[in-house]
N, C-alpha and C. Protein backbone atom coordinates (compact mmCIF):
# COMPACT_ATOMS: atom_id res chain seq x y z
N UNK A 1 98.05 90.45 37.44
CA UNK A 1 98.59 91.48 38.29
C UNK A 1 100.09 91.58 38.02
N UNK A 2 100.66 92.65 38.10
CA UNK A 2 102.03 92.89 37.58
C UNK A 2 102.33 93.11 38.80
N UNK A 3 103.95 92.76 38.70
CA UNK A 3 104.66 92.94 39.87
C UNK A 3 105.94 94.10 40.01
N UNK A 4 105.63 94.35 40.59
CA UNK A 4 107.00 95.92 40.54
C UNK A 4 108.88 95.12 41.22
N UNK A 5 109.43 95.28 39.93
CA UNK A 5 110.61 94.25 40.42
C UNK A 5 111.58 94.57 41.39
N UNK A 6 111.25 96.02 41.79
CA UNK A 6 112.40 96.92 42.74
C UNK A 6 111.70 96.27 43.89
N UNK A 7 110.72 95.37 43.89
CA UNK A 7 109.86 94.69 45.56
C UNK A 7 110.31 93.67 45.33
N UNK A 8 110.15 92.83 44.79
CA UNK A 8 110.79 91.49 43.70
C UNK A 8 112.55 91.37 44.73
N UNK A 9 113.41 92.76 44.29
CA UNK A 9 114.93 91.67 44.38
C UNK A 9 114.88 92.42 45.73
N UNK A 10 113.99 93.50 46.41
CA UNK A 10 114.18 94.11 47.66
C UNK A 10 114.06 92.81 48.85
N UNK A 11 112.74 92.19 48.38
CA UNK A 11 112.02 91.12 49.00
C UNK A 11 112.68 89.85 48.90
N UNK A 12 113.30 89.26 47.88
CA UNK A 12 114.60 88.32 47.22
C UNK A 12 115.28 88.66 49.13
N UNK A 13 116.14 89.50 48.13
CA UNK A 13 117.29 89.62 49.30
C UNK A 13 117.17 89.75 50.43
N UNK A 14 115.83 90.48 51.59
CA UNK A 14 115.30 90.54 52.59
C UNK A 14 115.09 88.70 53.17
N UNK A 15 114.18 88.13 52.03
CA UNK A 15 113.97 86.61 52.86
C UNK A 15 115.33 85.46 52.47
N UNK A 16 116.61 86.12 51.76
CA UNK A 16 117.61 85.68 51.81
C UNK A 16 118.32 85.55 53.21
N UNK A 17 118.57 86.79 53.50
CA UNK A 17 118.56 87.09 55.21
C UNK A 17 117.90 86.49 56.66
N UNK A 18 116.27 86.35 55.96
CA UNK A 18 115.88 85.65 57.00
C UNK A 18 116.17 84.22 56.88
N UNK A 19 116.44 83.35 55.93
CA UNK A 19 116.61 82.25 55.72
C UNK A 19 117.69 82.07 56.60
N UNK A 20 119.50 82.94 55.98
CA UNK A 20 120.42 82.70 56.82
C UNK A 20 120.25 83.13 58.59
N UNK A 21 119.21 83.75 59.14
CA UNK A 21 119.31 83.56 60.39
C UNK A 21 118.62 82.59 60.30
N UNK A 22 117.41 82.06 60.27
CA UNK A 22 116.55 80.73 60.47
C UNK A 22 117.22 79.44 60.07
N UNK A 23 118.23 79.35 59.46
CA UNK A 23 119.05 77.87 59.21
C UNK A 23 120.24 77.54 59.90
N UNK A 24 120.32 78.90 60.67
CA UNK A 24 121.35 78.71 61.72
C UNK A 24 121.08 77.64 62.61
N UNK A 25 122.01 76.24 62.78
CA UNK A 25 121.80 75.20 63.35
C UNK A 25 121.20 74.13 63.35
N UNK A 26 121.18 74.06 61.47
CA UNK A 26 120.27 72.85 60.81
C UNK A 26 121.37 72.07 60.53
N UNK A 27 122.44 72.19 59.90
CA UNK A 27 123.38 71.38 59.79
C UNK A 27 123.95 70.49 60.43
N UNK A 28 123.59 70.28 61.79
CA UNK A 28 124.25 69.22 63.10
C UNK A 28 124.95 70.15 64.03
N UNK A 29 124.80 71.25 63.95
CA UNK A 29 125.37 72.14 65.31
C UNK A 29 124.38 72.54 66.26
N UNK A 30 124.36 72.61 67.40
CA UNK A 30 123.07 72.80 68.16
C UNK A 30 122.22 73.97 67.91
N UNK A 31 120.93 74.17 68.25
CA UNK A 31 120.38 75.17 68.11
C UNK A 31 119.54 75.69 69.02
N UNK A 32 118.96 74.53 70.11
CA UNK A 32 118.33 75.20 71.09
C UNK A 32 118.18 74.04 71.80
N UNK A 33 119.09 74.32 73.40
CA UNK A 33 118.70 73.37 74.52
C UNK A 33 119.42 71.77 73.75
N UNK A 34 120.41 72.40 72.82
CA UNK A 34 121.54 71.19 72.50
C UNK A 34 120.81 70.37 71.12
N UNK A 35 119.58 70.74 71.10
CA UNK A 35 119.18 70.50 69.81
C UNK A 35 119.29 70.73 68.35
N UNK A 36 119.22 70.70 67.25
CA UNK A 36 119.51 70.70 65.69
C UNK A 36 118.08 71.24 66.13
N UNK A 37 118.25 72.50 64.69
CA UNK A 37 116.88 73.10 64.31
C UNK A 37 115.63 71.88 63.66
N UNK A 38 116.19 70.61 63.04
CA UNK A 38 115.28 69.64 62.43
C UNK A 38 114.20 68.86 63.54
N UNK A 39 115.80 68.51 65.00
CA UNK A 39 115.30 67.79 65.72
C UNK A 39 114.50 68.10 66.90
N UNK A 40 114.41 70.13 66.34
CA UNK A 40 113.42 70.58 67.48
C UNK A 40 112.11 70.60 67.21
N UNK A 41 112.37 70.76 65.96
CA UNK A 41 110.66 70.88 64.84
C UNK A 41 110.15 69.62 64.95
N UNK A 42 110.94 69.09 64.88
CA UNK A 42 110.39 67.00 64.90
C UNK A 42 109.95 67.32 66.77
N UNK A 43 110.33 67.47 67.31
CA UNK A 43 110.18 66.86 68.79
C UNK A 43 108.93 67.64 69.02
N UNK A 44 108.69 69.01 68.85
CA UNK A 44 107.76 70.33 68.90
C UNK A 44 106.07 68.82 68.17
N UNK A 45 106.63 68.56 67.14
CA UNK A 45 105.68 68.35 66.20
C UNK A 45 104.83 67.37 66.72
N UNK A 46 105.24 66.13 66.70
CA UNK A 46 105.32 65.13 67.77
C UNK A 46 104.43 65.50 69.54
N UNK A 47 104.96 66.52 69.71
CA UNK A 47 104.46 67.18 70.95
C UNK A 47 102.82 67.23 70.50
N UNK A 48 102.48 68.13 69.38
CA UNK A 48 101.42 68.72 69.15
C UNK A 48 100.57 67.61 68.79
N UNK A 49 101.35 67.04 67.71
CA UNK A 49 100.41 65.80 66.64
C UNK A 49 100.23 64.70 67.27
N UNK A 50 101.26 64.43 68.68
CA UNK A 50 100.53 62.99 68.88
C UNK A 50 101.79 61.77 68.29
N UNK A 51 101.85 60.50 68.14
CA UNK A 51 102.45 59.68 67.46
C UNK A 51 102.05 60.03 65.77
N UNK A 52 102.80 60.09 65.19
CA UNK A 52 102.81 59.98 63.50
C UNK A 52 103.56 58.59 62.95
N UNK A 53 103.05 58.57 61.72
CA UNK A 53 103.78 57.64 61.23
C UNK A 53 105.03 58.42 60.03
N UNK A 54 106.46 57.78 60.02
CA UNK A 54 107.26 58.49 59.33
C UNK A 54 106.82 59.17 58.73
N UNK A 55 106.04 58.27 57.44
CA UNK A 55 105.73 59.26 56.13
C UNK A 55 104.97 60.90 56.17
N UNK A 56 104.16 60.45 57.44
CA UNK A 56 103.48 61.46 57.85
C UNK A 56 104.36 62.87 58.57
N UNK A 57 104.64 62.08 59.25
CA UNK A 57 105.84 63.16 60.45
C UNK A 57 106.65 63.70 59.12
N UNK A 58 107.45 63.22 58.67
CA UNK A 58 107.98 63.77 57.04
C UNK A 58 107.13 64.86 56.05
N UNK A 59 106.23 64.41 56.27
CA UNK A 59 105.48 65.32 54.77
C UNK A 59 105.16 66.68 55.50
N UNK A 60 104.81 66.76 57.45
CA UNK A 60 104.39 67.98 57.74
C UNK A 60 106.19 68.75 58.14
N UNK A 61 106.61 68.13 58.08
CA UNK A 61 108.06 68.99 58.46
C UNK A 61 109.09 69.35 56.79
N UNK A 62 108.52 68.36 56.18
CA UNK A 62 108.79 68.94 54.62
C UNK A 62 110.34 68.46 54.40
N UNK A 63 110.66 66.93 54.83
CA UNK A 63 111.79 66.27 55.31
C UNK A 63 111.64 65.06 54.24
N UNK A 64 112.66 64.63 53.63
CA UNK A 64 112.67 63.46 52.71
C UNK A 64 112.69 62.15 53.17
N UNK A 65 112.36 61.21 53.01
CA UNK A 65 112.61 60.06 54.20
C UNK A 65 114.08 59.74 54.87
N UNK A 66 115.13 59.77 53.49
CA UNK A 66 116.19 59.65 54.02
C UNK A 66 116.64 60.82 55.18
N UNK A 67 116.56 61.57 55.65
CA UNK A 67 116.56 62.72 56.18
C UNK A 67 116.04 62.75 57.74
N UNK A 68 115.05 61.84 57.12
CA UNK A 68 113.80 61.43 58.59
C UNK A 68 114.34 60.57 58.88
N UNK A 69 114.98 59.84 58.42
CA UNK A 69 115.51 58.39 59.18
C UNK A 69 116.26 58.70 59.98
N UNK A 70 117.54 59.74 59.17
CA UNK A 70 118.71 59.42 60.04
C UNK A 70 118.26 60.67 61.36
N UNK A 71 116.96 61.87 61.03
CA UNK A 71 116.86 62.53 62.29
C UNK A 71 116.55 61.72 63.88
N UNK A 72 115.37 60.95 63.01
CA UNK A 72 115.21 59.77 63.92
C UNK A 72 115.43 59.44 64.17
N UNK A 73 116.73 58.72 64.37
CA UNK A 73 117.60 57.86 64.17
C UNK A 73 118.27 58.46 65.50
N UNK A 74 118.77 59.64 65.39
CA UNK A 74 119.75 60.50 66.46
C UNK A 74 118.76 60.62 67.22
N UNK A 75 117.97 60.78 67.37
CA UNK A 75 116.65 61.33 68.69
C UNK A 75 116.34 59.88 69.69
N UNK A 76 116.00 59.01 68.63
CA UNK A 76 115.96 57.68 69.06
C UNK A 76 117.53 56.98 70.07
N UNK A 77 118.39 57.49 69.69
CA UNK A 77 119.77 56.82 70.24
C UNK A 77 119.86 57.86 71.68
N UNK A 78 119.44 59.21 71.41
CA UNK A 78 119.46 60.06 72.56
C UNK A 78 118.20 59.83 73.38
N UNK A 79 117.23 58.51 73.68
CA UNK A 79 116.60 58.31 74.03
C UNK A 79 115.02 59.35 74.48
N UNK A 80 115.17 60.40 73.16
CA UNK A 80 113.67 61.10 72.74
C UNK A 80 112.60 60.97 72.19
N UNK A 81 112.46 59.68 71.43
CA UNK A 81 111.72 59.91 70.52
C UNK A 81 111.94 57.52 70.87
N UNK A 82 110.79 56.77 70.40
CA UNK A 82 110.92 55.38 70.02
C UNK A 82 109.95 55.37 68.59
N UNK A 83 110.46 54.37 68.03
CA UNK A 83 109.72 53.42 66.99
C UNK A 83 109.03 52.52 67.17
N UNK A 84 107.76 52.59 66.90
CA UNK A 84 107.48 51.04 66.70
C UNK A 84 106.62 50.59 65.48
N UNK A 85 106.34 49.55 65.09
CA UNK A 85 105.57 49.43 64.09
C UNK A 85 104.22 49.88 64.14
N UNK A 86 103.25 49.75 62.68
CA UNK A 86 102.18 50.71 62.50
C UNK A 86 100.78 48.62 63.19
N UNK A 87 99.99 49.43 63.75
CA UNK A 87 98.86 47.87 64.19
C UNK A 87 98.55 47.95 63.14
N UNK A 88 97.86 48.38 61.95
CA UNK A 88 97.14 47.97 60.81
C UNK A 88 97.90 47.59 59.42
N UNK A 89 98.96 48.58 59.57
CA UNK A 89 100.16 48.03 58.21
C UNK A 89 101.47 48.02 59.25
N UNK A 90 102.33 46.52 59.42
CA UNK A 90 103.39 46.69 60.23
C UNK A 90 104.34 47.45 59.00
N UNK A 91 104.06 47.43 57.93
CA UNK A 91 105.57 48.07 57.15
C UNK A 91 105.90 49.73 57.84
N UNK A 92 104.41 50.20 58.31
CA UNK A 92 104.31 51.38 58.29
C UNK A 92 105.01 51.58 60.02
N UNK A 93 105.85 52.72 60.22
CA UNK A 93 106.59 52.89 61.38
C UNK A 93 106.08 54.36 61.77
N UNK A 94 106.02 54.62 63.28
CA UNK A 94 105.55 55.58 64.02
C UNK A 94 105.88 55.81 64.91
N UNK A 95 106.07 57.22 64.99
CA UNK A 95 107.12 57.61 65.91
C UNK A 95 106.57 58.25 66.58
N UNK A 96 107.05 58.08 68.19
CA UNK A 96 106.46 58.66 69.31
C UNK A 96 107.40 59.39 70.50
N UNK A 97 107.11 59.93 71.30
CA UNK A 97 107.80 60.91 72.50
C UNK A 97 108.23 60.11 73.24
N UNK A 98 109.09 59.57 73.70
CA UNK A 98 109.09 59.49 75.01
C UNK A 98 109.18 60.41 76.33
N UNK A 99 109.55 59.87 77.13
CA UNK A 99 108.88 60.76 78.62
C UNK A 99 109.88 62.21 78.55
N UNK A 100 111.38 61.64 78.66
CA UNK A 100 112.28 62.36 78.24
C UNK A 100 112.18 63.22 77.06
N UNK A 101 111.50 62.94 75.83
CA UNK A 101 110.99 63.17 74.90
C UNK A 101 110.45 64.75 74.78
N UNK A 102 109.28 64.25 75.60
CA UNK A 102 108.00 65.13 75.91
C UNK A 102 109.04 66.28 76.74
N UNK A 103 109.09 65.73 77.73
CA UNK A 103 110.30 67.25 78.13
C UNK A 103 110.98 68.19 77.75
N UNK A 104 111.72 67.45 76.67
CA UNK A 104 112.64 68.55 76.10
C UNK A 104 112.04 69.22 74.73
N UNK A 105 110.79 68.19 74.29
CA UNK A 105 109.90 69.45 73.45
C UNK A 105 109.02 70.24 74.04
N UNK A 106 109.04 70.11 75.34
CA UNK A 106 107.76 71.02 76.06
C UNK A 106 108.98 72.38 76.14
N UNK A 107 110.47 72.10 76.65
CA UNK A 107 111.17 72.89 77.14
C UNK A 107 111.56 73.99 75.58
N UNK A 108 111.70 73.18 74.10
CA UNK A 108 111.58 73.89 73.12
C UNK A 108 110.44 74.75 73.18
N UNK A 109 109.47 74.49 73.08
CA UNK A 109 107.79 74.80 72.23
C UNK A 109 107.90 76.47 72.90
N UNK A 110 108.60 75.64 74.53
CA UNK A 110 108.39 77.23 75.18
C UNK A 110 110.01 78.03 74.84
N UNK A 111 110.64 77.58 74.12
CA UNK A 111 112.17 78.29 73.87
C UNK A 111 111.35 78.76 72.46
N UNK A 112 110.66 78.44 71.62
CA UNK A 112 110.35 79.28 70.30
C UNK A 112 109.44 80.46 70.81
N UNK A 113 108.60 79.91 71.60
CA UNK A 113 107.75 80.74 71.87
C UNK A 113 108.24 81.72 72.85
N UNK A 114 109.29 81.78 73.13
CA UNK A 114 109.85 83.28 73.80
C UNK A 114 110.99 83.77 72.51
N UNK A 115 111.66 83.03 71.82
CA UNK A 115 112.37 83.75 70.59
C UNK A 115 111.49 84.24 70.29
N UNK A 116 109.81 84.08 69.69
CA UNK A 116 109.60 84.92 69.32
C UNK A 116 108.99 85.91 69.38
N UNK A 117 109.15 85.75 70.69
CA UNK A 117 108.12 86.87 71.87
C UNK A 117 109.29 88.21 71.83
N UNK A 118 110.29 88.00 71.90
CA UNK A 118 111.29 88.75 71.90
C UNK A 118 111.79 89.52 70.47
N UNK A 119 111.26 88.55 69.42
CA UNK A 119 111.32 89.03 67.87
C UNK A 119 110.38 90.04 67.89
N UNK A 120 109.28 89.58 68.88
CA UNK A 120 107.86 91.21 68.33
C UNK A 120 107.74 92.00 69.22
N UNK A 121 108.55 92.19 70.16
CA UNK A 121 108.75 92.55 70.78
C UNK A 121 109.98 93.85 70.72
N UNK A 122 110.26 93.88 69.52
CA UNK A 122 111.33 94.84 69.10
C UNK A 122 110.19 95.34 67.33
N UNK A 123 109.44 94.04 67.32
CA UNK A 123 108.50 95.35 66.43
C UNK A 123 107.11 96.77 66.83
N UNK A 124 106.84 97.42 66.40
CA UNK A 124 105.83 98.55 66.84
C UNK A 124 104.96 97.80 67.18
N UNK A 125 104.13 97.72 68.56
CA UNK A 125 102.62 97.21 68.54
C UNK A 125 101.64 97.78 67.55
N UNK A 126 101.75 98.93 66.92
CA UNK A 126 100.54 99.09 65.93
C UNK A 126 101.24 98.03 64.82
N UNK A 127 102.25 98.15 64.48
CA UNK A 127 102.92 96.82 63.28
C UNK A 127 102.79 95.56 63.22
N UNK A 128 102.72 95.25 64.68
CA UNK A 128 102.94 93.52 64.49
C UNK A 128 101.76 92.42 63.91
N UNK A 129 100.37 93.35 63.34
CA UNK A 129 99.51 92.65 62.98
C UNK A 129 99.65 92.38 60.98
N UNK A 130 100.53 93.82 61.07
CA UNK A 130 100.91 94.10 59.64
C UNK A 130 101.60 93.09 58.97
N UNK A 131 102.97 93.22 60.03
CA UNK A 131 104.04 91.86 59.78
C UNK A 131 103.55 90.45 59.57
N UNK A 132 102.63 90.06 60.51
CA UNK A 132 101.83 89.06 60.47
C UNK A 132 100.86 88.50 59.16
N UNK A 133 100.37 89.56 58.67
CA UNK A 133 99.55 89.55 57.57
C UNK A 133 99.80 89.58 56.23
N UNK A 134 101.61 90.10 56.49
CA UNK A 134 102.37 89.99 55.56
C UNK A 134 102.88 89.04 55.35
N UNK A 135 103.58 88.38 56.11
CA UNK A 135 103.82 86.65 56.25
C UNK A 135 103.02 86.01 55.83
N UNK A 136 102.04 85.56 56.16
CA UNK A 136 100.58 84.85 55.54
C UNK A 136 100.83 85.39 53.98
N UNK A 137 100.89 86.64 53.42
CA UNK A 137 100.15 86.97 52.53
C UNK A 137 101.19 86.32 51.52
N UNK A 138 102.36 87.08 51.99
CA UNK A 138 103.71 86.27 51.42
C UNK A 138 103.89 84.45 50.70
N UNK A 139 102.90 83.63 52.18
CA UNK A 139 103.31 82.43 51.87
C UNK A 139 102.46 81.94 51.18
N UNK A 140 101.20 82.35 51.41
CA UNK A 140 100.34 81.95 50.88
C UNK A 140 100.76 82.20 48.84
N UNK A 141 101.32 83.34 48.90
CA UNK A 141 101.75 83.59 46.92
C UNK A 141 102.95 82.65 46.87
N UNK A 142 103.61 82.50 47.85
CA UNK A 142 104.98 81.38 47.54
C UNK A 142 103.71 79.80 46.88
N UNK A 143 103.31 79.46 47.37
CA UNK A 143 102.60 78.60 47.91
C UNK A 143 102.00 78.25 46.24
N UNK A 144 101.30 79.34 45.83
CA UNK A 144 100.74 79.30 45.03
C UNK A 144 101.49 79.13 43.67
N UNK A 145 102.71 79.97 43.85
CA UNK A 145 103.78 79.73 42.25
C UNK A 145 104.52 78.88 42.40
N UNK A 146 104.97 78.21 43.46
CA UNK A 146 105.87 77.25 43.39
C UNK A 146 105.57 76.27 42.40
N UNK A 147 104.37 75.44 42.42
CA UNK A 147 104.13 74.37 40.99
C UNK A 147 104.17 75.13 39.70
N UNK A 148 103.83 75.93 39.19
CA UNK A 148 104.44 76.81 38.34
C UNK A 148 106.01 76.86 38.02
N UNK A 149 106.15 77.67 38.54
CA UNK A 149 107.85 78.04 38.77
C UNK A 149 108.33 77.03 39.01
N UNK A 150 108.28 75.72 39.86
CA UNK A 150 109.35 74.90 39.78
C UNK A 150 108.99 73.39 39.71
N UNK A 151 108.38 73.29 38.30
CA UNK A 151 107.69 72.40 38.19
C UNK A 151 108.88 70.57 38.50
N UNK A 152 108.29 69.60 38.94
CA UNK A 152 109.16 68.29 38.95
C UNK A 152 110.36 68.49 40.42
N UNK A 153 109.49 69.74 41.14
CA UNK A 153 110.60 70.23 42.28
C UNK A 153 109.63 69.36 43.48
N UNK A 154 109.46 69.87 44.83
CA UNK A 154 109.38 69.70 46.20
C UNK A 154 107.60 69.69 46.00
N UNK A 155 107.21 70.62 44.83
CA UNK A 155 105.32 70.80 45.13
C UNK A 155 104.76 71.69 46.21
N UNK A 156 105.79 72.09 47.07
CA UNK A 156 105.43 73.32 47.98
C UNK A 156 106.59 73.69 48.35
N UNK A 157 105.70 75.14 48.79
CA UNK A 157 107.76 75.95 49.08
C UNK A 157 108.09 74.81 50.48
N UNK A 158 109.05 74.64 50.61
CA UNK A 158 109.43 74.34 52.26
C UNK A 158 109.48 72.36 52.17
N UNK A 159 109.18 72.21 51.03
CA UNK A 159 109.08 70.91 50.77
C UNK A 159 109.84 70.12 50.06
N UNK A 160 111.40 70.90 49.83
CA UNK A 160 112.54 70.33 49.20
C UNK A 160 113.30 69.35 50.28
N UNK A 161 114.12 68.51 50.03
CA UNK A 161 114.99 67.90 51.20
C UNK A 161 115.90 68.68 52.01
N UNK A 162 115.69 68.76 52.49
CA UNK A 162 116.59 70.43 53.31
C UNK A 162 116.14 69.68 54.91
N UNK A 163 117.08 70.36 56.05
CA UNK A 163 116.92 70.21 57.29
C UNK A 163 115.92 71.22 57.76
N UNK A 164 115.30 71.86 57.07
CA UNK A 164 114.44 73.04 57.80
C UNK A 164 112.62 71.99 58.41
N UNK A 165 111.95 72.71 59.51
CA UNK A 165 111.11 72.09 58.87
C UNK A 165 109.35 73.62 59.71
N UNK A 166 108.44 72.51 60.06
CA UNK A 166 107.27 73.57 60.16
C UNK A 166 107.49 74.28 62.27
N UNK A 167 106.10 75.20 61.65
CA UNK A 167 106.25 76.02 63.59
C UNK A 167 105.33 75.40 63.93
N UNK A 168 105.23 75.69 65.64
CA UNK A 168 104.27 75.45 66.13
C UNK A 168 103.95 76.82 67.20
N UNK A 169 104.92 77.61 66.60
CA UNK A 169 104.86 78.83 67.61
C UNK A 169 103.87 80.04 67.47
């Protein structure tokens, strides 16, 4: 299938844009309810998944270990998140909510989920299934060329060391 390149650098530069609004507040500046965009996705995630173990909590947020440590690390000192070792392999470490924890990702889960109630909410109701299907359709082809295109890289889009990580919204 050929690709028409005037969609190519239209589409380039369009999810250039969305990137710079969506990374707003990955760097250590807050982003929601005093949180880093990493340490809301971690807390959100956690919420959903239950206790994980690093490696795990890492691979679905698309976070390098070093990265995970030190997020952890800050969540853990702000008394959100504890460690403890794994019962079947102690090397293995797992991270869990605490009470405080659970709060302030319940108070996110529902802060994404009105950003983006308010995002479709400025699109057409006949559109927003379009947009939707476009996203999917989008990631799903990222998804697919990335080992291609960037071979000895991350292995999935979203899976480089970067502060970004997955939704739950």
């Amino acid at each position: 299938m050929a690709a028409d390149r005037r969609y190519c650098c239209e589409t380039h530069e369009l999810i250039d844009r969305f990137l710079r609004w969506s990374t707003r507040g990955q760097r250590g500046e807050a982003f929601c309810l005093g949180f880093t965009t990493t340490q809301g996705y971690l807390l959100v995630e956690l919420l959903f998944g239950g206790d994980l173990a690093m490696a795990d909590l890492g691979e679905r947020l698309g976070l390098a270990r070093s990265t995970m440590t030190r997020v952890v690390a800050a969540l853990e000192r702000g008394g959100f998140v504890a460690r403890r070792p794994g019962r079947d392999d102690r090397r293995a470490v797992f991270v869990a909510l605490t009470d405080e924890g659970k709060r302030g990702a319940e108070r996110l889960a529902e802060c994404f989920r009105g950003f983006w109630t308010h995002v479709f909410e400025r699109i057409p109701t006949g559109c927003q299934d379009e947009v939707s299907r476009a996203v999917r359709l989008l990631l799903q082809a990222i998804e697919e060329a990335w080992p291609q295109c960037c071979p000895g890289g991350a292995g999935r889009a979203g899976r480089a060391d970067r502060d970004g990580a997955a939704s739950h919204t």
